[in-house]
N, C-alpha and C. Protein backbone atom coordinates (compact mmCIF):
# COMPACT_ATOMS: atom_id res chain seq x y z
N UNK A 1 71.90 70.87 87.10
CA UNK A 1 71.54 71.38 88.41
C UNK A 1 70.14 70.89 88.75
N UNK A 2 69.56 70.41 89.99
CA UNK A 2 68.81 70.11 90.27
C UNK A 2 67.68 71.06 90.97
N UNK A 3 66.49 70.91 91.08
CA UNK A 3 65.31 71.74 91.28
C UNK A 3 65.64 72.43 92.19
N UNK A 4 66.20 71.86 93.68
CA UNK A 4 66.75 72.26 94.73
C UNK A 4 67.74 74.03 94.48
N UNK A 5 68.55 73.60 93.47
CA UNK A 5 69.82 74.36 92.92
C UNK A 5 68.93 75.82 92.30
N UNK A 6 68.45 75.21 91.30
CA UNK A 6 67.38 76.54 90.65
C UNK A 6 66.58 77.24 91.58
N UNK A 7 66.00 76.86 92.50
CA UNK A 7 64.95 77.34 93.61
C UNK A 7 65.94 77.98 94.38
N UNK A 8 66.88 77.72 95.20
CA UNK A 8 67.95 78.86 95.55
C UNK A 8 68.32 79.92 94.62
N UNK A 9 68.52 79.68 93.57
CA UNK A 9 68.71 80.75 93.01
C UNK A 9 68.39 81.70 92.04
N UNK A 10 67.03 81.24 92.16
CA UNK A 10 65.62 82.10 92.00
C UNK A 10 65.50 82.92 93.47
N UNK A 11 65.16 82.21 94.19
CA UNK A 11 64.53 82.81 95.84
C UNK A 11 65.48 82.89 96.83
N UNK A 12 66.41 83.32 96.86
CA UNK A 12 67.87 83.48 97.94
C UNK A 12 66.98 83.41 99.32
N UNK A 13 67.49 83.00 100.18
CA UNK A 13 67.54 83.48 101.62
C UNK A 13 67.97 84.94 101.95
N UNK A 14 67.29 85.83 101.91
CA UNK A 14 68.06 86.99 102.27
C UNK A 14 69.75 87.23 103.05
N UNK A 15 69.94 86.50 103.74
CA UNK A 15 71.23 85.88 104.25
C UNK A 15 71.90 84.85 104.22
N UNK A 16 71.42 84.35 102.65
CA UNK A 16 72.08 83.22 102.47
C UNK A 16 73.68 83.15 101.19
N UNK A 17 74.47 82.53 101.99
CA UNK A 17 75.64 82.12 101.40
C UNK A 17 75.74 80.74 100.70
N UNK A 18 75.37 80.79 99.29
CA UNK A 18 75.35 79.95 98.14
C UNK A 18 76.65 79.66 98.09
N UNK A 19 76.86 78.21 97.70
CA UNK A 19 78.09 78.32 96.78
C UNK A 19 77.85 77.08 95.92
N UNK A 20 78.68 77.01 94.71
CA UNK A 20 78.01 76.56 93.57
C UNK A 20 79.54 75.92 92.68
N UNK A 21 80.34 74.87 93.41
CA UNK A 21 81.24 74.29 92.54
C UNK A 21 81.06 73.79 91.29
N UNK A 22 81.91 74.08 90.16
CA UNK A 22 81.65 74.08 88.59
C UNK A 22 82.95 73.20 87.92
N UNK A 23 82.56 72.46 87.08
CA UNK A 23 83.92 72.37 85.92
C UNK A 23 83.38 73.02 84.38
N UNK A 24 82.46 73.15 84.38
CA UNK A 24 81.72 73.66 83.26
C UNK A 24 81.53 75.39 83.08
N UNK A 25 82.05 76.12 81.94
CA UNK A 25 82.05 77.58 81.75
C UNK A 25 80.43 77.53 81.67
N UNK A 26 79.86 76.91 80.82
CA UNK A 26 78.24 77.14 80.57
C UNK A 26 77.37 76.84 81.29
N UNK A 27 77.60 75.93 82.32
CA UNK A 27 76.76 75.63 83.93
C UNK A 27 76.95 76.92 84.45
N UNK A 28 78.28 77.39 84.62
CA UNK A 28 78.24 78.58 85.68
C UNK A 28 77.49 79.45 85.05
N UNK A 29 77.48 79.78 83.67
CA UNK A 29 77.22 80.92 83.27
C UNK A 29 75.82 81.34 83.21
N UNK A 30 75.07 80.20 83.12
CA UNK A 30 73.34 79.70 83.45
C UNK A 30 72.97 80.15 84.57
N UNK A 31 74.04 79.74 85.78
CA UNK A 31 73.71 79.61 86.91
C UNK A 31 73.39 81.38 87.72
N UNK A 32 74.55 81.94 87.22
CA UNK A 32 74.95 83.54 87.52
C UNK A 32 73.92 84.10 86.77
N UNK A 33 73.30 83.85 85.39
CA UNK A 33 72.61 84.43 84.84
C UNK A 33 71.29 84.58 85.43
N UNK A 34 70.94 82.66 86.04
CA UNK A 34 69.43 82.47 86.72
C UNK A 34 69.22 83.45 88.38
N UNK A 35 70.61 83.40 88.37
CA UNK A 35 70.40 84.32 89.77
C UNK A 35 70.57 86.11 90.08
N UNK A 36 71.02 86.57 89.20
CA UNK A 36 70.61 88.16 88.65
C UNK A 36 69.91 88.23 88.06
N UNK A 37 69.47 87.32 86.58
CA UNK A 37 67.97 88.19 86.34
C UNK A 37 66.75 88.41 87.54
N UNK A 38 66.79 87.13 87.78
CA UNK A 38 65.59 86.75 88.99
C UNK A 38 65.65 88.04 90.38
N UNK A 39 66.92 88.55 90.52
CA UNK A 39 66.54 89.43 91.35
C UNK A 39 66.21 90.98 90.29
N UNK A 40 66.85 91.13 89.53
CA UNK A 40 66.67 92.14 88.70
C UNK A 40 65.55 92.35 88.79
N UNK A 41 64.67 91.65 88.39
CA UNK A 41 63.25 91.35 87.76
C UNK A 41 62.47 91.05 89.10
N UNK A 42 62.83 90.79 90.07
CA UNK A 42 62.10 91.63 91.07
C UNK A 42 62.29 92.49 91.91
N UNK A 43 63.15 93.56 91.07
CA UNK A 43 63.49 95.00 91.41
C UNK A 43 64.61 94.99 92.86
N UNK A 44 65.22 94.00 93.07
CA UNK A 44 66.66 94.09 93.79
C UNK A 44 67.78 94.56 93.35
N UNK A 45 68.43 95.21 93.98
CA UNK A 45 69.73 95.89 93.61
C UNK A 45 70.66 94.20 93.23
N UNK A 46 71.69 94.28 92.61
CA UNK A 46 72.10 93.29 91.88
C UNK A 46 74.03 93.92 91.91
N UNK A 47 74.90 92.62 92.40
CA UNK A 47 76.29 93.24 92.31
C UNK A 47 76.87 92.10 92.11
N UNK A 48 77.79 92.25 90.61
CA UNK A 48 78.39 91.12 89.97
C UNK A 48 79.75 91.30 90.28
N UNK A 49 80.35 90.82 91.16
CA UNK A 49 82.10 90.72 91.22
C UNK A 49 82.46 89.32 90.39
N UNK A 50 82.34 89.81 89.49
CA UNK A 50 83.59 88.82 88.04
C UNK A 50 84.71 88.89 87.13
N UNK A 51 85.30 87.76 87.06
CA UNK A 51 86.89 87.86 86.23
C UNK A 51 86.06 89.00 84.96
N UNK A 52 87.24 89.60 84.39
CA UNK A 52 86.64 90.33 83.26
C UNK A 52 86.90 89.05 82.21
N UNK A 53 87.57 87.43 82.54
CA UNK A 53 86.95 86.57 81.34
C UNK A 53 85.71 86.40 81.92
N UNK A 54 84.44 86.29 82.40
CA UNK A 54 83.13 86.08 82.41
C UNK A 54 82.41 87.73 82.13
N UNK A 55 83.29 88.60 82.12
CA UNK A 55 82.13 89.70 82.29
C UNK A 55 81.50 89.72 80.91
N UNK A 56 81.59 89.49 80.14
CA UNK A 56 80.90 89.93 79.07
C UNK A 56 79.76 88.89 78.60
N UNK A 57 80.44 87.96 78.51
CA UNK A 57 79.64 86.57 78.45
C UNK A 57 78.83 86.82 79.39
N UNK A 58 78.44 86.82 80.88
CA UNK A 58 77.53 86.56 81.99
C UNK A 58 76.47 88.12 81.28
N UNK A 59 77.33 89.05 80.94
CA UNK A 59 76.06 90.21 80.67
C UNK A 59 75.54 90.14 79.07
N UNK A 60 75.98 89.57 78.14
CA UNK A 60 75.36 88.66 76.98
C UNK A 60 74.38 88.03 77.59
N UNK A 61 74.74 86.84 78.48
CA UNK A 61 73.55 86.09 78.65
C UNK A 61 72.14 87.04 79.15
N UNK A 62 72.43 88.10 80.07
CA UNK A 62 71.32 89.00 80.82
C UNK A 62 70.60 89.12 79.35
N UNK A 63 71.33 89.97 78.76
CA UNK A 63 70.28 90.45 77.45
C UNK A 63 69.76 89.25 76.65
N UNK A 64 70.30 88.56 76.40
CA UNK A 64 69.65 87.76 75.66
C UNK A 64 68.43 87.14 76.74
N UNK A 65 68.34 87.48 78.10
CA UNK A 65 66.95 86.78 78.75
C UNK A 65 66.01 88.12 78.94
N UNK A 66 66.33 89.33 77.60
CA UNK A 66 65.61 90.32 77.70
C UNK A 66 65.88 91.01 78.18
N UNK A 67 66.67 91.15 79.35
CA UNK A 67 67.38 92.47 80.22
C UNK A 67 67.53 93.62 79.70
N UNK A 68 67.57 94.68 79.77
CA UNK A 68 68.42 96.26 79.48
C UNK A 68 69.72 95.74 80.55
N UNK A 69 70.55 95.78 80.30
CA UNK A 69 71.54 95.31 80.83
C UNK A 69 72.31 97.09 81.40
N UNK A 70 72.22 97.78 80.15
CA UNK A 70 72.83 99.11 80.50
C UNK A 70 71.72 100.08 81.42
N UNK A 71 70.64 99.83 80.95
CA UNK A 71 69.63 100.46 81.38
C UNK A 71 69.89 100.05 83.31
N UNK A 72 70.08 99.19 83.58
CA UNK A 72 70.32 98.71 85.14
C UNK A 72 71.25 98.97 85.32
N UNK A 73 72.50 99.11 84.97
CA UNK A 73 73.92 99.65 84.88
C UNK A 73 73.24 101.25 85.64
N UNK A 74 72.99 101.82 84.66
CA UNK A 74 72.82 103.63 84.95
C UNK A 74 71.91 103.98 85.84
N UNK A 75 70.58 103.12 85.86
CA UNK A 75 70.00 103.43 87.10
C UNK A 75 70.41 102.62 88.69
N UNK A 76 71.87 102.13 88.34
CA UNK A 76 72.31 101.70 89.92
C UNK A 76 71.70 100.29 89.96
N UNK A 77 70.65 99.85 89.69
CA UNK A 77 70.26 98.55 90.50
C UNK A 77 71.18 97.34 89.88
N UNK A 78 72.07 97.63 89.04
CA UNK A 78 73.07 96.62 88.54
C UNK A 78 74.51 97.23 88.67
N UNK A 79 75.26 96.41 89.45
CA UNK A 79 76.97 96.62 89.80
C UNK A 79 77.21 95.93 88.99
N UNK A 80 78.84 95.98 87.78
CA UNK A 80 79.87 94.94 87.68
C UNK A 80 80.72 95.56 87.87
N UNK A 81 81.63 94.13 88.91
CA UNK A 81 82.83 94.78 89.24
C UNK A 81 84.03 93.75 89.22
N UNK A 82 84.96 94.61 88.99
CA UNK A 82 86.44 93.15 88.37
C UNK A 82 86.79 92.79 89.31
N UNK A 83 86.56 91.20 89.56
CA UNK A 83 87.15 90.57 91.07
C UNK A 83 88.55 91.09 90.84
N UNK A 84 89.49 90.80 89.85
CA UNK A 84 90.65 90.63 90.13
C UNK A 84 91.35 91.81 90.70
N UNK A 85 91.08 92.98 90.38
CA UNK A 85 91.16 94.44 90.85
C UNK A 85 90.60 94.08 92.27
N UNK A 86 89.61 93.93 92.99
CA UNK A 86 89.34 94.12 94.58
C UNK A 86 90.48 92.94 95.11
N UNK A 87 90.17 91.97 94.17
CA UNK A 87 91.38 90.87 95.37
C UNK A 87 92.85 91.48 95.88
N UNK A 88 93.00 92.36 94.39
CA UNK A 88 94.27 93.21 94.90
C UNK A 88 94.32 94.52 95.71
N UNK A 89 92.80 94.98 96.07
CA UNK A 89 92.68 95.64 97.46
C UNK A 89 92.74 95.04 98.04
N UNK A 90 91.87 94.09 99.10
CA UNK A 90 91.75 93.33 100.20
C UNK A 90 92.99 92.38 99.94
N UNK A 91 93.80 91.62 99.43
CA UNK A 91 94.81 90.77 100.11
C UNK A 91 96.09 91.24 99.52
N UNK A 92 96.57 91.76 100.64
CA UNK A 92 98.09 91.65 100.28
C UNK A 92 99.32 91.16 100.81
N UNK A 93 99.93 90.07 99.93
CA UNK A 93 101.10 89.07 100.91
C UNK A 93 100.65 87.96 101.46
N UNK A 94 99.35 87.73 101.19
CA UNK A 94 98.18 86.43 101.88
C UNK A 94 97.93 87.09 102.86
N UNK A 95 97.90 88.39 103.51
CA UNK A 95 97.44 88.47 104.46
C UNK A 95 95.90 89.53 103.67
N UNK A 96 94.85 88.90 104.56
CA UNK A 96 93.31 90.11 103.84
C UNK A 96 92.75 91.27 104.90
N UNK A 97 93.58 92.46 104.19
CA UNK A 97 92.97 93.77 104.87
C UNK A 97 91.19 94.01 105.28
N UNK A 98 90.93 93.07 106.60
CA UNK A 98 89.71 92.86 106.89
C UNK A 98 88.45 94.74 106.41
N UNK A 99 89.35 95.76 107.13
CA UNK A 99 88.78 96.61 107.04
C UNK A 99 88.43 97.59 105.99
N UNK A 100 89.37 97.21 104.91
CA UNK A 100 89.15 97.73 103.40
C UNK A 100 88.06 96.65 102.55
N UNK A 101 88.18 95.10 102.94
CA UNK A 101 87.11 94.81 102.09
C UNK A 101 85.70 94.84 102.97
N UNK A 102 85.48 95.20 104.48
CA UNK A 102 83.73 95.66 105.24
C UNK A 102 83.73 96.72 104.48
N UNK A 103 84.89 97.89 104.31
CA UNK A 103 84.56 99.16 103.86
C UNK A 103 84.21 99.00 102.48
N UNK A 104 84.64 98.54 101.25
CA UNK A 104 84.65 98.69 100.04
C UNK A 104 82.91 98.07 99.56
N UNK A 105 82.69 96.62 100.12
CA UNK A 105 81.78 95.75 100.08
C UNK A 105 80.67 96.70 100.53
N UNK A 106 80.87 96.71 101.66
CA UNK A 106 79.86 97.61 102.63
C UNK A 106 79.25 98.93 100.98
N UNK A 107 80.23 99.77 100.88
CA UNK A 107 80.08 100.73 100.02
C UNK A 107 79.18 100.06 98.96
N UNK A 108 79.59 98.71 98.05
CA UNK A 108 78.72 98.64 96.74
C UNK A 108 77.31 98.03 97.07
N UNK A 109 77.22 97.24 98.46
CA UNK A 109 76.14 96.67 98.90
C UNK A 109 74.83 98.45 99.13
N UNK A 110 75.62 99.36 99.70
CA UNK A 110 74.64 100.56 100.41
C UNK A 110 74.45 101.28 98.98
N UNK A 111 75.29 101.05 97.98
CA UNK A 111 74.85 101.50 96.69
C UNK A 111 73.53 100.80 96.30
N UNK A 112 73.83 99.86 96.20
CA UNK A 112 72.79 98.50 95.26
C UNK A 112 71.14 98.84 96.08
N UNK A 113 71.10 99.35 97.32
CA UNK A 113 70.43 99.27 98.05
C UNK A 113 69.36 100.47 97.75
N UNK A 114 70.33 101.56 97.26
CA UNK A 114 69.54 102.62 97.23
C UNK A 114 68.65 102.61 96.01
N UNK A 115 67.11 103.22 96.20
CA UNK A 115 66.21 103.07 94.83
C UNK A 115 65.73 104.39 95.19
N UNK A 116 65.16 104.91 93.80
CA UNK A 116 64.99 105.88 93.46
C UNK A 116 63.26 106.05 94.60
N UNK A 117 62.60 105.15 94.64
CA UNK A 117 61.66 105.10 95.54
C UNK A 117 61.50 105.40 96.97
N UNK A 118 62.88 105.53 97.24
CA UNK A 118 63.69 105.77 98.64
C UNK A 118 63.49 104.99 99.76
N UNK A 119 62.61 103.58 99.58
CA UNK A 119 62.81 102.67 100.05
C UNK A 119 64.27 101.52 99.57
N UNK A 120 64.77 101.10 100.72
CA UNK A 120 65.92 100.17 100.10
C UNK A 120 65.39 99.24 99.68
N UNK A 121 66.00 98.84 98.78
CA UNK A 121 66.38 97.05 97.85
C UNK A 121 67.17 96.19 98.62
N UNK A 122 66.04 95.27 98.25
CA UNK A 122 67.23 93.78 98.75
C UNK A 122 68.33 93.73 97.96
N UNK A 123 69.22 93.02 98.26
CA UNK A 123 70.63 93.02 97.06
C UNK A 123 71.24 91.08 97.32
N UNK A 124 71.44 91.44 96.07
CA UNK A 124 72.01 89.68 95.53
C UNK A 124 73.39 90.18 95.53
N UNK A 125 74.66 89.21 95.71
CA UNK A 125 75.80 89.59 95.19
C UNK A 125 76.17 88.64 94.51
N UNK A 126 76.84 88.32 93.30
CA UNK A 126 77.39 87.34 92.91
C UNK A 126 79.09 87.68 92.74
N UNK A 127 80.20 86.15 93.30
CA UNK A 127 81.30 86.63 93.73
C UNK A 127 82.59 85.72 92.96
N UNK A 128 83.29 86.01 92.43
CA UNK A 128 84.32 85.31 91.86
C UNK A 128 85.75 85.33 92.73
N UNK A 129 85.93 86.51 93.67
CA UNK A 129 87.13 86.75 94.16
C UNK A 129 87.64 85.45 95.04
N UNK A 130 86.85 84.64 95.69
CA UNK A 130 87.25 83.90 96.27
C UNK A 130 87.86 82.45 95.55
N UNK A 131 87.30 82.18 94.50
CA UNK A 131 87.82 81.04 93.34
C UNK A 131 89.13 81.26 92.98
N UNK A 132 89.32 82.73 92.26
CA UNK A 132 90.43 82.89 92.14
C UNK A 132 91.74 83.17 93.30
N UNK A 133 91.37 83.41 94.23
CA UNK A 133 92.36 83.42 95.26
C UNK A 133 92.81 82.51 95.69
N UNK A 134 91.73 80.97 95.96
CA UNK A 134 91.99 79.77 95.98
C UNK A 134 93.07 79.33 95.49
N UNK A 135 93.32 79.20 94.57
CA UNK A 135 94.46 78.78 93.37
C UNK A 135 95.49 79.23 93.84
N UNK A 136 95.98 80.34 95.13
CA UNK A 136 97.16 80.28 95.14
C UNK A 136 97.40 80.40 96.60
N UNK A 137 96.10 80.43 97.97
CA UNK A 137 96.20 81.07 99.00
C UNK A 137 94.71 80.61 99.75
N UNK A 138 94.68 79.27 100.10
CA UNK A 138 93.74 78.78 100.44
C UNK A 138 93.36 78.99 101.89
N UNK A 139 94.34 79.67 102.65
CA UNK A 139 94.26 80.39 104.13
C UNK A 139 93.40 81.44 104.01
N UNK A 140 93.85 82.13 102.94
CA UNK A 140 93.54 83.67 102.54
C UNK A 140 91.86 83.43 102.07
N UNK A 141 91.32 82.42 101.36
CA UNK A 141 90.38 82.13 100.99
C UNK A 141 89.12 81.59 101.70
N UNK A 142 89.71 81.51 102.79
CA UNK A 142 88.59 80.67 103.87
C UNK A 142 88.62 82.20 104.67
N UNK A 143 89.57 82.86 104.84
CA UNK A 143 89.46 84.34 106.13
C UNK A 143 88.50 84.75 104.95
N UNK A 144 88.15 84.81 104.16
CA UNK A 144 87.46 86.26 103.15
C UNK A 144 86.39 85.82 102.83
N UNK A 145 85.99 84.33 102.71
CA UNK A 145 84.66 83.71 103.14
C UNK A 145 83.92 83.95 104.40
N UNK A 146 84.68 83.66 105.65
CA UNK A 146 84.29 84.14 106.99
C UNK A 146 84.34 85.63 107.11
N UNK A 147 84.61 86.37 106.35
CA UNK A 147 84.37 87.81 106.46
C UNK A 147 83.07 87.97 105.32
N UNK A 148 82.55 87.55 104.33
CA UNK A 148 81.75 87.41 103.36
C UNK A 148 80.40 86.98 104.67
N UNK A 149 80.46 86.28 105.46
CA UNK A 149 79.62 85.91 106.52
C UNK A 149 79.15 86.89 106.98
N UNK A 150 79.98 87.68 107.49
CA UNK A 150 79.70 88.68 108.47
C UNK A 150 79.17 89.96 107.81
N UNK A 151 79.70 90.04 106.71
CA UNK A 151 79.11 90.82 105.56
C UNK A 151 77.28 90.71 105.48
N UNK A 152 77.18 89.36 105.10
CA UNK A 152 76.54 88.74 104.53
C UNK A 152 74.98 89.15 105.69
N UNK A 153 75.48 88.79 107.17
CA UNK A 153 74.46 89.06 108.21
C UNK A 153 74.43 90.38 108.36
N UNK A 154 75.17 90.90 108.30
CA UNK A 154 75.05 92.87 108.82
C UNK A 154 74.07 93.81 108.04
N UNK A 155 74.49 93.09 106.43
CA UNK A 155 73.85 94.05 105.87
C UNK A 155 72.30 93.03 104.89
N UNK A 156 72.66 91.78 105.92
CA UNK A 156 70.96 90.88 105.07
C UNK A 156 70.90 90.94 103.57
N UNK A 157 72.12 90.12 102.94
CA UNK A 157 72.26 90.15 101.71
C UNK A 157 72.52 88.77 101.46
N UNK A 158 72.16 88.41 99.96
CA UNK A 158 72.27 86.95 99.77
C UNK A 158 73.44 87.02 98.59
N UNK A 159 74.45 85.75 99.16
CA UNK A 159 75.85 86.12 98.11
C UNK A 159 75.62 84.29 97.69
N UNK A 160 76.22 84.31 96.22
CA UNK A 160 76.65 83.20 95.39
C UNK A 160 77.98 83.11 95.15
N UNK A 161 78.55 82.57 95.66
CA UNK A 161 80.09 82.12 95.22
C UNK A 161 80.16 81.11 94.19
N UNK A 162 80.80 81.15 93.41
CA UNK A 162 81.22 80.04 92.64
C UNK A 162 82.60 79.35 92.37
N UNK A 163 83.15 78.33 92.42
CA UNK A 163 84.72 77.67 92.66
C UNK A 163 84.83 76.62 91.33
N UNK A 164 85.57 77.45 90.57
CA UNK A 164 85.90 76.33 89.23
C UNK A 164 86.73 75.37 90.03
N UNK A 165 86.26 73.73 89.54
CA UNK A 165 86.76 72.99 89.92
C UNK A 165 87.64 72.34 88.85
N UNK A 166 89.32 72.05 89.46
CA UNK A 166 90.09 70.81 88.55
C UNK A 166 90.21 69.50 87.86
N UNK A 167 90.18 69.20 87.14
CA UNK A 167 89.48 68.06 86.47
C UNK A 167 89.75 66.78 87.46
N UNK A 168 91.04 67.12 88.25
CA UNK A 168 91.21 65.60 89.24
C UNK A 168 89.92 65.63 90.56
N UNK A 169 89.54 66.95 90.96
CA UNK A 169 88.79 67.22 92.41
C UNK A 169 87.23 67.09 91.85
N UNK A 170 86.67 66.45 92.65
CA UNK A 170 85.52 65.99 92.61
C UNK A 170 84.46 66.82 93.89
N UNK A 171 85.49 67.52 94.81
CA UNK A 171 84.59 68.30 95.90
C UNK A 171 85.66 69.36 96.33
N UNK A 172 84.74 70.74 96.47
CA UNK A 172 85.76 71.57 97.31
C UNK A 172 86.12 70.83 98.58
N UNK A 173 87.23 71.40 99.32
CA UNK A 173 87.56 71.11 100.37
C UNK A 173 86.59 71.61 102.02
N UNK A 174 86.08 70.45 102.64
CA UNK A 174 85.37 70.57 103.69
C UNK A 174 85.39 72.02 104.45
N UNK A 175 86.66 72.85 104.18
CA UNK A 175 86.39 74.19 105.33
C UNK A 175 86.18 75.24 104.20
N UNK A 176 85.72 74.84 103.25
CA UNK A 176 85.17 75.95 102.38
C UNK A 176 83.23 75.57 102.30
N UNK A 177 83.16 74.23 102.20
CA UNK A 177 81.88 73.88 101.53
C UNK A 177 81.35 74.50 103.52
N UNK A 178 81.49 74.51 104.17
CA UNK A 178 80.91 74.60 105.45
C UNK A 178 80.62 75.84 106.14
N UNK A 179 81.54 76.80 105.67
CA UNK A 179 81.40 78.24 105.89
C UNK A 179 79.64 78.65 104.92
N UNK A 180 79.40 77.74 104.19
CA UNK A 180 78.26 78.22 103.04
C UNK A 180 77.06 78.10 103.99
N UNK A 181 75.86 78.64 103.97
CA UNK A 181 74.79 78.14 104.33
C UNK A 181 73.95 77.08 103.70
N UNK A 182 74.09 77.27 102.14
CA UNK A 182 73.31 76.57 101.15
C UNK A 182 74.78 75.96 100.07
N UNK A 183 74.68 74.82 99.54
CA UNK A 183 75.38 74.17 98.96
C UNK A 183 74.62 73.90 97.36
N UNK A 184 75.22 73.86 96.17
CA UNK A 184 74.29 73.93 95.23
C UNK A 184 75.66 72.77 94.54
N UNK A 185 74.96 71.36 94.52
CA UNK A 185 75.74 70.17 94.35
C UNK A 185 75.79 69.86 92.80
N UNK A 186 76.44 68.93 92.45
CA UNK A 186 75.93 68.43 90.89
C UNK A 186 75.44 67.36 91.32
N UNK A 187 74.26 66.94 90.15
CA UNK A 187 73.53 65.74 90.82
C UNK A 187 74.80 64.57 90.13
N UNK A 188 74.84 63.79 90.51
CA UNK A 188 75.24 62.39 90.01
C UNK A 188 75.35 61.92 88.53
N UNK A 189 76.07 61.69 88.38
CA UNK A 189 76.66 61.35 87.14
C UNK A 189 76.55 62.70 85.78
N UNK A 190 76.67 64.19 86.27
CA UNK A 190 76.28 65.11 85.91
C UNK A 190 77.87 65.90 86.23
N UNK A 191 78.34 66.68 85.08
CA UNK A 191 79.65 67.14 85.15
C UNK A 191 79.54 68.49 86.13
């Protein structure tokens, strides 16, 4: 990943929509890691929607960069939550129940937000639901991105998507990479 890549996701745009195509488990897992501690650690509410294969691994990596991992768990400023469970709220039949995932999202974002200081927190989200939906419902995957938008401006939150890529595809497809604000590329000759 290039300087560009790390500096996004150290310093989000408060309304910025990352996305971060991968063929590599240990790129992504760097990547998710560099972008929750960094808000952790400057006291932002923090919400991980991941396969439960990354959940453990992505919260290994937290601790091992020093984190209380549980300790943020119990005082709220850290969400994990199982994409694969919400994808099966919001879409059903390929069609995506717009108003259950503003409502549900909405809900863990106004969580993440709240601090014991009773001023709100900025909030990071990091998001897997859309990778995996890809794979079988690429209509369904671009509506829940453009709703991730609208999300994204209402409540001034910065989201990271990430899209495992197939060993033949070399780029997501143009109406996904474009819905993003920020693009986080591989440099050249770099897997």
């Amino acid at each position: 990943m290039n300087a560009k890549g790390v500096a996004l996701l150290v310093d989000p745009h408060p309304c910025g929509h990352i996305v971060y195509p991968y063929r590599e488990e240990g790129l992504v897992g760097q990547a998710v890691c560099l972008f929750a501690s960094s808000g952790l650690r400057d006291g932002e509410g923090v919400v991980l929607i991941m396969s439960s294969e990354h959940r453990e691994s992505f919260k290994l990596r937290l601790q091992l960069e020093g984190l209380q991992v549980e300790h943020y768990e119990t005082s709220g400023q850290l969400t994990c939550v199982a994409s694969e469970e919400l994808v099966k709220k919001f879409v059903v039949g390929g069609s995506v129940d717009e108003e259950m995932f503003r409502s549900t999202i909405g809900d863990l974002i106004n969580q993440a937000k709240a601090a014991k200081s009773g001023y709100p927190r900025r909030v990071r989200l990091f998001g897997e639901m859309v990778s995996q939906l890809r794979a079988t419902d690429l209509g369904a995957t671009t509506r829940l991105e453009e709703l991730w938008d609208e999300v994204i401006k209402e409540h001034s939150v910065a989201l990271l998507c990430t899209y495992a890529l197939d060993s033949d595809e070399d780029l997501l497809p143009d109406q996904l990479i474009t819905i993003h604000s920020h693009n986080i590329e591989r440099e050249p000759g770099v897997p």
